[in-house]
PDB file of N, CA and C in Angstrom:
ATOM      1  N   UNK A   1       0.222  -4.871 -17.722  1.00  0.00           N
ATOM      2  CA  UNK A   1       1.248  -5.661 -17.081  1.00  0.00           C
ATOM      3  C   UNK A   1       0.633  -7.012 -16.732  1.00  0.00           C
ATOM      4  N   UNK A   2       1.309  -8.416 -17.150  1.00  0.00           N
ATOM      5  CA  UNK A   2       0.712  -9.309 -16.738  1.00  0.00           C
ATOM      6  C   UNK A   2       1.829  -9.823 -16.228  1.00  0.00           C
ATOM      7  N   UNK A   3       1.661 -11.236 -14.687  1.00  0.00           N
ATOM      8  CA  UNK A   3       2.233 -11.319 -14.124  1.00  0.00           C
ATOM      9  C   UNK A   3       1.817 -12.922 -14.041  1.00  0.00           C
ATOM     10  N   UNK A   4       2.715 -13.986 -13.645  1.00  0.00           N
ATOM     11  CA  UNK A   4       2.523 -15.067 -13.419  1.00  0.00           C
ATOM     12  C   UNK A   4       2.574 -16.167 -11.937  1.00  0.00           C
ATOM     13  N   UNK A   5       1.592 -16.329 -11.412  1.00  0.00           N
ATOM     14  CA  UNK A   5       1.694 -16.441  -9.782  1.00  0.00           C
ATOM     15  C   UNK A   5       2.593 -17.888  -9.543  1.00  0.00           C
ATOM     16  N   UNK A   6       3.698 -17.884  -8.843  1.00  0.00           N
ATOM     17  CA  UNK A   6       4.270 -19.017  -8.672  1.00  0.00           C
ATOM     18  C   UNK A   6       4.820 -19.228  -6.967  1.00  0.00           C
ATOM     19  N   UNK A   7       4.966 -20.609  -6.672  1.00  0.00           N
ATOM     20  CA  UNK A   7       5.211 -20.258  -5.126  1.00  0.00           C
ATOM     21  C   UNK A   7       6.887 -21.018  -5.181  1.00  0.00           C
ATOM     22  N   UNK A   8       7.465 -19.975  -4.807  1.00  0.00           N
ATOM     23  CA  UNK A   8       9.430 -20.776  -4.834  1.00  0.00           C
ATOM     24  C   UNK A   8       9.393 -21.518  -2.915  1.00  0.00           C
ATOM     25  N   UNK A   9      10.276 -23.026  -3.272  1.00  0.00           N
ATOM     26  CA  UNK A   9      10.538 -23.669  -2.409  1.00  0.00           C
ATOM     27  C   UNK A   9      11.774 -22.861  -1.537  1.00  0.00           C
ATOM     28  N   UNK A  10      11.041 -23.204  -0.186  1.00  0.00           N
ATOM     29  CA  UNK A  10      12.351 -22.509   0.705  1.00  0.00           C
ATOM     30  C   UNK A  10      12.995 -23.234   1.399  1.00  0.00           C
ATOM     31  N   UNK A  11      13.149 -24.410   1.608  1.00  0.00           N
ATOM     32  CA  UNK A  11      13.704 -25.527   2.186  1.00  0.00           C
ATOM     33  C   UNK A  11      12.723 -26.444   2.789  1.00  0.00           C
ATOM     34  N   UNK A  12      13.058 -27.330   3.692  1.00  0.00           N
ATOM     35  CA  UNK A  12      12.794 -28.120   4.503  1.00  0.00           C
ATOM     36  C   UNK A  12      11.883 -28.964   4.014  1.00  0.00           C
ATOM     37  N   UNK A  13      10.875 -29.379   4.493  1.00  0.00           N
ATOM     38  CA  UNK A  13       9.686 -30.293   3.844  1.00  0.00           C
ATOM     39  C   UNK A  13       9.188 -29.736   2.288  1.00  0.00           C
ATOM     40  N   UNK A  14       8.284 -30.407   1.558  1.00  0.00           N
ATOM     41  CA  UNK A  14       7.567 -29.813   0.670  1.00  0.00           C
ATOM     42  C   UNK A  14       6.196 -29.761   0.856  1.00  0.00           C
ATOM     43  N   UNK A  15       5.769 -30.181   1.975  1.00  0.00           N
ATOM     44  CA  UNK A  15       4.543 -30.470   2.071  1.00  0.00           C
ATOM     45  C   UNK A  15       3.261 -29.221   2.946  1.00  0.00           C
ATOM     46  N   UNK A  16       4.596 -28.537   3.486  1.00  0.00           N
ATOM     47  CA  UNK A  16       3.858 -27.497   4.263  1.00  0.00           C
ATOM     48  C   UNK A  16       3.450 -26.044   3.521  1.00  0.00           C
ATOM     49  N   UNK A  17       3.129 -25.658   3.522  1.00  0.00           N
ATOM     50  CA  UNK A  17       3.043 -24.199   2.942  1.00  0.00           C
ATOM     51  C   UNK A  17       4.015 -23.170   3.183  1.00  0.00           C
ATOM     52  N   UNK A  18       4.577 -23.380   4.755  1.00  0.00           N
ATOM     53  CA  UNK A  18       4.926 -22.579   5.260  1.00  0.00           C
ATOM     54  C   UNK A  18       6.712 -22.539   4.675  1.00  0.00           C
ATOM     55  N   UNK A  19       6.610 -23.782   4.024  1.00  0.00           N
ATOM     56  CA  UNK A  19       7.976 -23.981   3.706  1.00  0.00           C
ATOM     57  C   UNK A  19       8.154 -23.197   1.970  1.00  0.00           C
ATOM     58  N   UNK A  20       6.914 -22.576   1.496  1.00  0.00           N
ATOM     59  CA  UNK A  20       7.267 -21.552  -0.030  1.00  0.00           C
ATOM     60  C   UNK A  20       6.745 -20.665   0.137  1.00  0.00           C
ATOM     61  N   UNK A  21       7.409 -19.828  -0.774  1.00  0.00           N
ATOM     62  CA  UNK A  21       7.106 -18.521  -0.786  1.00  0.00           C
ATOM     63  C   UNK A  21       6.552 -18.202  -1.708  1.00  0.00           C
ATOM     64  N   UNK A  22       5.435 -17.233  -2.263  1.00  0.00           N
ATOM     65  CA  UNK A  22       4.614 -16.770  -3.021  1.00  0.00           C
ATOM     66  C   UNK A  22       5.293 -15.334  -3.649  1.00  0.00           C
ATOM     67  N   UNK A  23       5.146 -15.929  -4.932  1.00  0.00           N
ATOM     68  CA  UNK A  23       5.989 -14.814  -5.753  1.00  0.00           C
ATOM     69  C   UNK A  23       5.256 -14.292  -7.352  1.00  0.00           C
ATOM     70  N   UNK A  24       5.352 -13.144  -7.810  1.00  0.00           N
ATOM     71  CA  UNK A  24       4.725 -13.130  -9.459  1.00  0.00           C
ATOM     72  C   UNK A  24       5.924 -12.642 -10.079  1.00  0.00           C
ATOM     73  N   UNK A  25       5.165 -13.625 -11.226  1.00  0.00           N
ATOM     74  CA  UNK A  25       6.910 -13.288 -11.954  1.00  0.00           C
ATOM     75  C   UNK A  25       6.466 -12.411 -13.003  1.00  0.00           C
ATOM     76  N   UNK A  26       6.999 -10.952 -13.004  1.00  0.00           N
ATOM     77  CA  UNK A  26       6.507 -10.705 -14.341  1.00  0.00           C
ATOM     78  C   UNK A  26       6.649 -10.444 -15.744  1.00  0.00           C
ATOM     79  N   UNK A  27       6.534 -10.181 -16.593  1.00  0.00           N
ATOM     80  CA  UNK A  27       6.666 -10.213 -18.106  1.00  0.00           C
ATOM     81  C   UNK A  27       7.864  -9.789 -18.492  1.00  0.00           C
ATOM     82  N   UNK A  28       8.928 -10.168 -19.455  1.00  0.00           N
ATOM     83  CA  UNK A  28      10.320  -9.363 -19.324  1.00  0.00           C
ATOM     84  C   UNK A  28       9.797  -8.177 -19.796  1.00  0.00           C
ATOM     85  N   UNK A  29       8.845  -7.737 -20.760  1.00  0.00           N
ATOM     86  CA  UNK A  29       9.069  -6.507 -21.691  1.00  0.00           C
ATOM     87  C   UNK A  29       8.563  -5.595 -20.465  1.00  0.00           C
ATOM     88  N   UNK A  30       7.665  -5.953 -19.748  1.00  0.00           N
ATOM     89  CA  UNK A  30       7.299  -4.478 -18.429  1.00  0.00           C
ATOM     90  C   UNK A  30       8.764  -4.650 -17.410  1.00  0.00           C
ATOM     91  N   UNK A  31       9.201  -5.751 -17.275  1.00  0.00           N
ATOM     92  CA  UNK A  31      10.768  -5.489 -16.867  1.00  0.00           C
ATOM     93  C   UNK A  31      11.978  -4.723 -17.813  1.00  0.00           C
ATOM     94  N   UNK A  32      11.854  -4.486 -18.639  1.00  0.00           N
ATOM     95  CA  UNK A  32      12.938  -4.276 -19.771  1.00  0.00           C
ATOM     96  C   UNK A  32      12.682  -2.444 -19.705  1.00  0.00           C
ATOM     97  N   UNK A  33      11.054  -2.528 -20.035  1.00  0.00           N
ATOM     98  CA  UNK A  33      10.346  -1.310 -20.131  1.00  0.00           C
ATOM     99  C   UNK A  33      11.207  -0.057 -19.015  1.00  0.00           C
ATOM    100  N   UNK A  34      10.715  -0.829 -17.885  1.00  0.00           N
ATOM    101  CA  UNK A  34      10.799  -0.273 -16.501  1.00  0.00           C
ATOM    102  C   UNK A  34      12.229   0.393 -16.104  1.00  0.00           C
ATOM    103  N   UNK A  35      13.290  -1.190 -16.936  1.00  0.00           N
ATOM    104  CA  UNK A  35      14.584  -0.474 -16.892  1.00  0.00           C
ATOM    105  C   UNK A  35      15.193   0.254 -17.445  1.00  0.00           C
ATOM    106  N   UNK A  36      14.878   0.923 -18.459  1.00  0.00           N
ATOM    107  CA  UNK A  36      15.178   2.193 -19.396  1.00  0.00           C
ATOM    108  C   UNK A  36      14.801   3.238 -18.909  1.00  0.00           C
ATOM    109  N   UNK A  37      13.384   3.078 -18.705  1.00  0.00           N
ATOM    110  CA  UNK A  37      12.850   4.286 -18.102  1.00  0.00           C
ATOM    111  C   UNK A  37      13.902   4.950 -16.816  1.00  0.00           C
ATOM    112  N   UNK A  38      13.779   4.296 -15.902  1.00  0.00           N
ATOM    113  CA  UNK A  38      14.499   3.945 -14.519  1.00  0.00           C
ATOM    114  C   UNK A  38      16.414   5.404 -14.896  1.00  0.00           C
ATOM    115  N   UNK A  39      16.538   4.586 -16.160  1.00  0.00           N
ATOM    116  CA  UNK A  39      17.777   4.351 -16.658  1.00  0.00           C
ATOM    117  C   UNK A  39      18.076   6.200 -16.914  1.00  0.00           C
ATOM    118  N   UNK A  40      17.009   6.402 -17.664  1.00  0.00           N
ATOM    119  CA  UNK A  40      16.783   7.699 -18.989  1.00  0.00           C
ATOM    120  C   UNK A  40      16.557   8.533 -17.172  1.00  0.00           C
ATOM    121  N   UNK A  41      15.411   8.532 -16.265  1.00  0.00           N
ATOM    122  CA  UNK A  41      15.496   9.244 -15.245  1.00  0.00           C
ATOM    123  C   UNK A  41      16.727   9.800 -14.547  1.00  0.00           C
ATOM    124  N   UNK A  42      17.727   9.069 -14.388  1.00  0.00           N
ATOM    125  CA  UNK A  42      18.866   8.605 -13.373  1.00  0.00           C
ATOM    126  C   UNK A  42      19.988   9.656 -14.322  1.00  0.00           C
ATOM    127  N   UNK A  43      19.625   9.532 -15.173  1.00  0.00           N
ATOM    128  CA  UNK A  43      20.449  10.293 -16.445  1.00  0.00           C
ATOM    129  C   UNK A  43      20.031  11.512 -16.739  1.00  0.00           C
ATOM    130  N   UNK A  44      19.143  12.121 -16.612  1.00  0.00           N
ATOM    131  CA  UNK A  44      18.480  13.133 -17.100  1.00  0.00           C
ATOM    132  C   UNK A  44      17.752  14.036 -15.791  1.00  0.00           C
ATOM    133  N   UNK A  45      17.086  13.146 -15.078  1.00  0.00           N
ATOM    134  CA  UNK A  45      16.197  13.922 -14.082  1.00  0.00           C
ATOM    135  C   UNK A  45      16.937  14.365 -12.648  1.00  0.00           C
ATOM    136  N   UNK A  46      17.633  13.342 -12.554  1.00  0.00           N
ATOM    137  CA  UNK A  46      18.722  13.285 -11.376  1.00  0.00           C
ATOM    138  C   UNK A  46      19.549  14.685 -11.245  1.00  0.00           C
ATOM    139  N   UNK A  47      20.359  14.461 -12.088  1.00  0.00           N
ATOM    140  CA  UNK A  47      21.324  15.480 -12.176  1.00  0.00           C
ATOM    141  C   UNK A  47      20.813  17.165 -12.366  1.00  0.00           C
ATOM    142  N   UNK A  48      19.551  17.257 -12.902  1.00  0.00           N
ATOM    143  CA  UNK A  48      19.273  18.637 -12.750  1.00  0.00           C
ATOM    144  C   UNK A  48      18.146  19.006 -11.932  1.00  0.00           C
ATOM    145  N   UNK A  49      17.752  18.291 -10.706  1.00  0.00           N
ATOM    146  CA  UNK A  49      17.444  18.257  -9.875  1.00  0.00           C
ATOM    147  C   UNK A  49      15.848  18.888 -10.015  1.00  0.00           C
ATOM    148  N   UNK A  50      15.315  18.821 -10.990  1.00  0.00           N
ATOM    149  CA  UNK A  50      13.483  18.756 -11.568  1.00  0.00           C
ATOM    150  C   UNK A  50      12.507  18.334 -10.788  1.00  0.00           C
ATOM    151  N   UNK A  51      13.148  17.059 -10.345  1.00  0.00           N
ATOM    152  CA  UNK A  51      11.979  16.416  -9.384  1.00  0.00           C
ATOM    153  C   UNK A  51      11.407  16.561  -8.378  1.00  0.00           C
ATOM    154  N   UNK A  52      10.584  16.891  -8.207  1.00  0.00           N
ATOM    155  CA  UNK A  52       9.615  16.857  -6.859  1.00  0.00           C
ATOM    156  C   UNK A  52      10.148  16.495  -5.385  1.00  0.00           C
ATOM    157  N   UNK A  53      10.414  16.608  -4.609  1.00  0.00           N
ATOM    158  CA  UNK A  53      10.855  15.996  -3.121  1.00  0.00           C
ATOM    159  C   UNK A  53      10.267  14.844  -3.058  1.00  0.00           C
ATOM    160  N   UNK A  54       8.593  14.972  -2.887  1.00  0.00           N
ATOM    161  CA  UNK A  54       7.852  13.848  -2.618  1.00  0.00           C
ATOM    162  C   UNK A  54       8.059  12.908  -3.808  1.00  0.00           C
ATOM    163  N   UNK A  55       8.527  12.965  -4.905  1.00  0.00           N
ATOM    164  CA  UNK A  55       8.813  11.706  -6.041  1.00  0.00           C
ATOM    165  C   UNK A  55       9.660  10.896  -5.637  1.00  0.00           C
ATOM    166  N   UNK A  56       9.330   9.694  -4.917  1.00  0.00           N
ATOM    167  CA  UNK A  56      10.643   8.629  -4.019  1.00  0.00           C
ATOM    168  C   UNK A  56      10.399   7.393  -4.881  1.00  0.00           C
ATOM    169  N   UNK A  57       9.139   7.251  -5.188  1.00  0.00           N
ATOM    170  CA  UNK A  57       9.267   5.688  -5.731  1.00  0.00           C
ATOM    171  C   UNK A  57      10.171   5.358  -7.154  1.00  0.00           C
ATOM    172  N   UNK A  58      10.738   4.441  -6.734  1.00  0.00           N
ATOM    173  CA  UNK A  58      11.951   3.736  -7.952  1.00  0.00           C
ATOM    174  C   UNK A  58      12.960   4.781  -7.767  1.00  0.00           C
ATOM    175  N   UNK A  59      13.416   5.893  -6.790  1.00  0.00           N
ATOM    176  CA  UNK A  59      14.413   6.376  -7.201  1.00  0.00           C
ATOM    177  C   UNK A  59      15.579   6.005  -6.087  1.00  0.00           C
ATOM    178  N   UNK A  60      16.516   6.077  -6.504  1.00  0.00           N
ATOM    179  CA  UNK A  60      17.856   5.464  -5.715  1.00  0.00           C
ATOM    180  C   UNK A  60      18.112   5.859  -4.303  1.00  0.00           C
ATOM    181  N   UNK A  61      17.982   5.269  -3.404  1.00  0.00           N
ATOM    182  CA  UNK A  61      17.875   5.767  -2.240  1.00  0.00           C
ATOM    183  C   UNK A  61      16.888   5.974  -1.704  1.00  0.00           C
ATOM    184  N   UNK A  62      15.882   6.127  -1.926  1.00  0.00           N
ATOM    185  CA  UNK A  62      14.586   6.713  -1.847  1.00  0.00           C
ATOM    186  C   UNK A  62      13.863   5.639  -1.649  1.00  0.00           C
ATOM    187  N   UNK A  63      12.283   6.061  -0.925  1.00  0.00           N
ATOM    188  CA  UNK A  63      11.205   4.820  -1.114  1.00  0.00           C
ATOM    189  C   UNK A  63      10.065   5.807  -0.827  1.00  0.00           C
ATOM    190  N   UNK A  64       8.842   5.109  -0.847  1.00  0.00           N
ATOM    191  CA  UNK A  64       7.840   5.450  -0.329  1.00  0.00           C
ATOM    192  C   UNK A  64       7.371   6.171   0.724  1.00  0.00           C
ATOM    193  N   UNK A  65       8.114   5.013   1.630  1.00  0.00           N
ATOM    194  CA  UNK A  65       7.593   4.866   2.717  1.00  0.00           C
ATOM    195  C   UNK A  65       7.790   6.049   3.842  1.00  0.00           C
ATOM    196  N   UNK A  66       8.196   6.885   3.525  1.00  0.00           N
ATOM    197  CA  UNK A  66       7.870   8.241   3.904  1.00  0.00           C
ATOM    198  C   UNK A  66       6.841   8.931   3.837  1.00  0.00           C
ATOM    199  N   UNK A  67       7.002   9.145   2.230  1.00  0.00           N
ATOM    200  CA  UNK A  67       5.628   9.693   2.075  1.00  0.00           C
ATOM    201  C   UNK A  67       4.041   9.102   2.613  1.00  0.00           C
ATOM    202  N   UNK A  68       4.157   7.791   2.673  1.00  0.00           N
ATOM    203  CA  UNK A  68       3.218   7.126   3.659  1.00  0.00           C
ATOM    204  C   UNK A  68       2.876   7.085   4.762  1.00  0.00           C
ATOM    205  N   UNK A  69       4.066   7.615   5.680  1.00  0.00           N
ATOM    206  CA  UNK A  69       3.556   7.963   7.120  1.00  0.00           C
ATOM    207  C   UNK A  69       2.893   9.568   7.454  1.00  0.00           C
ATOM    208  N   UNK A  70       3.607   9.636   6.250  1.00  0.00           N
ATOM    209  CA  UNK A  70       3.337  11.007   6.339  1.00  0.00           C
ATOM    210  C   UNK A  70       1.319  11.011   5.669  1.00  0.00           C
ATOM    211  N   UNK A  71       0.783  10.406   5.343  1.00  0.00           N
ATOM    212  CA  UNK A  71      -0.412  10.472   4.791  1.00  0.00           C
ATOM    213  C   UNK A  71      -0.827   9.777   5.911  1.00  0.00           C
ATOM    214  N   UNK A  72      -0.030   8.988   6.816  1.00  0.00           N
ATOM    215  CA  UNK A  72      -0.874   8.072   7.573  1.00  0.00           C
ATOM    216  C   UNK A  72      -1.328   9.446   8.964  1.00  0.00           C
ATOM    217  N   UNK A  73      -0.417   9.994   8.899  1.00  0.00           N
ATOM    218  CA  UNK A  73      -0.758  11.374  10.182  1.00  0.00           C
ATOM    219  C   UNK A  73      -1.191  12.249   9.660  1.00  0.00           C
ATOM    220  N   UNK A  74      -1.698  12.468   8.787  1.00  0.00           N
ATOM    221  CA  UNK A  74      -2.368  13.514   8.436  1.00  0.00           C
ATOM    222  C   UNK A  74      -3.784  13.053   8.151  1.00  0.00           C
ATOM    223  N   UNK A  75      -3.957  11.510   8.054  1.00  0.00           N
ATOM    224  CA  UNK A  75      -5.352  11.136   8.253  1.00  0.00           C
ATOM    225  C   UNK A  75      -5.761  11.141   9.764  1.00  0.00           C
ATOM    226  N   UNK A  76      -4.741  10.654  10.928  1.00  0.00           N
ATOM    227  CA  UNK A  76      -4.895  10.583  12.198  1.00  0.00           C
ATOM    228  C   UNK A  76      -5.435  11.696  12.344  1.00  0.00           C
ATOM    229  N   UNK A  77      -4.844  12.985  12.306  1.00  0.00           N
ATOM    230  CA  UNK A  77      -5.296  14.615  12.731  1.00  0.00           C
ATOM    231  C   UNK A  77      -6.197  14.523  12.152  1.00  0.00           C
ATOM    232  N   UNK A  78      -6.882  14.716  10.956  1.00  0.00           N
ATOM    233  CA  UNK A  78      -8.498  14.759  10.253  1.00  0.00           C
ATOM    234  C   UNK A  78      -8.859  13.696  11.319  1.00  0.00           C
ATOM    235  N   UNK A  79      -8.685  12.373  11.429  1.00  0.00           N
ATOM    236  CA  UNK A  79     -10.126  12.313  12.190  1.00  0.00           C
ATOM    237  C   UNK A  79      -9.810  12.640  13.829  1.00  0.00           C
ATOM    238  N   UNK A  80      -8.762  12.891  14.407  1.00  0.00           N
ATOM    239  CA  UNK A  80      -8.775  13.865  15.470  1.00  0.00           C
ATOM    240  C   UNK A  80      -9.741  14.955  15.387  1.00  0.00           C
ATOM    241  N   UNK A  81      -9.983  15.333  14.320  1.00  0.00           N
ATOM    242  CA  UNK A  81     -10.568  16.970  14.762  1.00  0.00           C
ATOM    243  C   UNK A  81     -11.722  16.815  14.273  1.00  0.00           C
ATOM    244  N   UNK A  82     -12.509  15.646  13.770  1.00  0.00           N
ATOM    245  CA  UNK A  82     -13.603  14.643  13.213  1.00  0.00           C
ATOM    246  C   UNK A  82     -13.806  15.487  11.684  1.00  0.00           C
ATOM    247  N   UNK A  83     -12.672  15.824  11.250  1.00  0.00           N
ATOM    248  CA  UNK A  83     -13.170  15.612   9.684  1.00  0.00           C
ATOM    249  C   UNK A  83     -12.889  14.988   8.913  1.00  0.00           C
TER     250      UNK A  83
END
């Protein structure tokens, strides 16, 4: 995947930093790629219900960021109990 670093203007001055935003733009074909895949899942994996609980990323409704807190407390308790 290659990606191209660009910073988009957000108003006001041009001179500050604070005024763009930092963005990568990336390649259409890993965009194109991504959306089939995405596509063929939603169509196929969805409906007969295969998937994993914990499988959230890219799926509709879903995110991560569950499964992340959930790793984030289960590192807390390990080093609670110093392992």
């Amino acid at each position: 995947m290659k990606g191209t670093f660009s910073q988009l203007h957000k108003g006001g001055g041009t001179n500050k930093t604070s005024d763009r935003r930092p963005v990568v733009l990336l390649n259409s074909m890993y965009q194109l790629l991504n959306y089939g895949i995405n596509e063929w899942l939603k169509k196929n994996v969805e409906p007969a219900n295969i998937s994993e609980l914990g499988q959230s990323g890219g799926r509709q409704g879903r995110c991560i960021g569950i499964n992340m807190q959930k790793v984030h407390f289960i590192q807390q308790n390990a080093q609670r109990q110093g392992k």
